[in-house]
Protein backbone atom coordinates (compact mmCIF):
# COMPACT_ATOMS: atom_id res chain seq x y z
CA UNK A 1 0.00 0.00 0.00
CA UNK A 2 1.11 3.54 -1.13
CA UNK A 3 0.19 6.82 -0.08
CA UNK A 4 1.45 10.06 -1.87
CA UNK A 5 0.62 13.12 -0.53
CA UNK A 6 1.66 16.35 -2.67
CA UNK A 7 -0.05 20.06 -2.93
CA UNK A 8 1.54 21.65 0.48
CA UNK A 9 3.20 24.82 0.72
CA UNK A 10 4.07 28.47 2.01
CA UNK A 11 0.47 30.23 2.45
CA UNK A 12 -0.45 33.34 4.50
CA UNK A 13 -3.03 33.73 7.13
CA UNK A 14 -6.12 33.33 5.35
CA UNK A 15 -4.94 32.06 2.57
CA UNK A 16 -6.31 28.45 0.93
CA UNK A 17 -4.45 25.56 -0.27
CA UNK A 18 -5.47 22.17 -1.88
CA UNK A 19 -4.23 18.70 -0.26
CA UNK A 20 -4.11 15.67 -2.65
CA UNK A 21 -3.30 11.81 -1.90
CA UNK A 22 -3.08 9.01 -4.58
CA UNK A 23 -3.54 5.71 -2.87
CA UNK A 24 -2.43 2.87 -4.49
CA UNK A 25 -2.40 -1.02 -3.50
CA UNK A 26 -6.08 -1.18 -1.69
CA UNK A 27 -9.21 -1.53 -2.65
CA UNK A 28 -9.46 2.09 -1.90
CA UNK A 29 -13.48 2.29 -2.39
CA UNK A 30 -13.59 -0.59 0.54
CA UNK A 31 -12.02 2.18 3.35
CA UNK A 32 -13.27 5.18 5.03
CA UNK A 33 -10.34 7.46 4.34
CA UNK A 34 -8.89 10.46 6.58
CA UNK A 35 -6.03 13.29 6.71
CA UNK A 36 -4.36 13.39 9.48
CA UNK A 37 -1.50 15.99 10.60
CA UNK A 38 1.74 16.51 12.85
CA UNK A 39 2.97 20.08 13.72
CA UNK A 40 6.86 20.14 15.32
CA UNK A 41 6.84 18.38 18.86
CA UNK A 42 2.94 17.59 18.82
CA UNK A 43 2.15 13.93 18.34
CA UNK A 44 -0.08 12.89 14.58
CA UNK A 45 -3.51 14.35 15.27
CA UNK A 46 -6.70 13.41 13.10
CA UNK A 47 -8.49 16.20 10.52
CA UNK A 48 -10.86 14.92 8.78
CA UNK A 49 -12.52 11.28 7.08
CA UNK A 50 -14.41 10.89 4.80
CA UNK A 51 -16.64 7.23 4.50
CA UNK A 52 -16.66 5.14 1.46
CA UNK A 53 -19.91 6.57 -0.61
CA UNK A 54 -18.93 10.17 0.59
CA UNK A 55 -21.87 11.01 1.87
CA UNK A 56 -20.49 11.85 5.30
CA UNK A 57 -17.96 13.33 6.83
CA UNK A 58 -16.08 14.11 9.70
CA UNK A 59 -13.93 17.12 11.09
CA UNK A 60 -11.97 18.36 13.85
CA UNK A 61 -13.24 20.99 15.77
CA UNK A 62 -10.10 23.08 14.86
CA UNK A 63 -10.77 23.04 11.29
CA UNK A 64 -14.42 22.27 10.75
CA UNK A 65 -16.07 24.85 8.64
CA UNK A 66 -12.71 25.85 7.17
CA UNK A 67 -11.65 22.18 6.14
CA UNK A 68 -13.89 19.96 3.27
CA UNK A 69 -12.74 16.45 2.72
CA UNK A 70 -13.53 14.91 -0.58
CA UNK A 71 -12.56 11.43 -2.00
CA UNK A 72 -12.71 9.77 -5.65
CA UNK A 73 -13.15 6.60 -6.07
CA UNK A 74 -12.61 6.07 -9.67
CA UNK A 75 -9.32 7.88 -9.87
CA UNK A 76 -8.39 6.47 -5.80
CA UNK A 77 -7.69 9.84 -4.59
CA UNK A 78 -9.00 11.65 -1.59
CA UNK A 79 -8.63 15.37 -0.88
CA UNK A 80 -8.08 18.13 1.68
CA UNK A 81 -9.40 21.78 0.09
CA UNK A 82 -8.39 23.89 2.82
CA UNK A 83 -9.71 27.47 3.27
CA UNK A 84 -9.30 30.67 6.06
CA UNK A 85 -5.45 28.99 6.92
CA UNK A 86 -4.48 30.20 10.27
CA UNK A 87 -0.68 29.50 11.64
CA UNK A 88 -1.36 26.73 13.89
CA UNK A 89 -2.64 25.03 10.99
CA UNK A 90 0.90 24.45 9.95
CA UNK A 91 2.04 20.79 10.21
CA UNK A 92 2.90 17.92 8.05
CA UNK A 93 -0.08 16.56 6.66
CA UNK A 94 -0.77 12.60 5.54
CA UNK A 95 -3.47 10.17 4.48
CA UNK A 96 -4.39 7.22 5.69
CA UNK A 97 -7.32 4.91 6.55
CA UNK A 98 -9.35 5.47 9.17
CA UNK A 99 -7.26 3.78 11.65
CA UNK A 100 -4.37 4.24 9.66
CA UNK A 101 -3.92 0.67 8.73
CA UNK A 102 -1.12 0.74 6.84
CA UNK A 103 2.48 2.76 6.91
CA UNK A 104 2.78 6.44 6.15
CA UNK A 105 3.86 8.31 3.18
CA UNK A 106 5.84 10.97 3.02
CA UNK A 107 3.17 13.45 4.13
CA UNK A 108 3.63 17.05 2.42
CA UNK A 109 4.13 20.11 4.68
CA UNK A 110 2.01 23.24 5.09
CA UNK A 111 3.27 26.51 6.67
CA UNK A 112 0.97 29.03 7.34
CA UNK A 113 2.91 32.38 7.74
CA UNK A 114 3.03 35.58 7.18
């Protein structure tokens, strides 16, 4: 199993940025999928999942209303459109499963600063 995260970057305060992971390896449509992330010294926290028909999701409290999760299941990709950035949302962020099944990727890294 393969996850490869990719669409982080430099963004100021209010700014927006768009997460994408390609999952490869699983029979992605069979998993309720989530982002997690890890800012410096603060242990892997959980952002957001999505379930397997996308019709529900789930957030954080930090980030809900700012956050929208989104997955595709003919293309095995699930997204993280991120909107009103603030600076503690800057971390490394991953994919995984719900209960993160399988080993991590590389993760991609979002700073939010001005």
């Amino acid at each position: 199993v393969q996850f490869v995260e990719s669409g982080g970057g430099l963004v100021q305060p209010g700014g927006s940025l768009k997460l994408t992971c390609e999952v490869s390896g699983l029979s992605f449509e069979r998993y309720p999928m989530s982002w997690y992330r890890q800012a410096p010294a603060k242990e892997r926290e959980l952002v957001a999942t999505i379930y397997r028909l996308s019709s529900s999701a789930d957030y954080a409290k930090s980030v809900k209303g700012r956050f929208t999760i989104d997955r595709d299941n003919g293309k095995n990709t699930v997204s993280l459109q991120m909107d009103s950035l603030k600076p503690e949302d800057t971390a490394v962020y991953y994919c995984n499963t719900r209960y993160s099944d399988f080993a991590w990727g590389q993760g991609t890294q979002v700073t939010v600063s001005s």
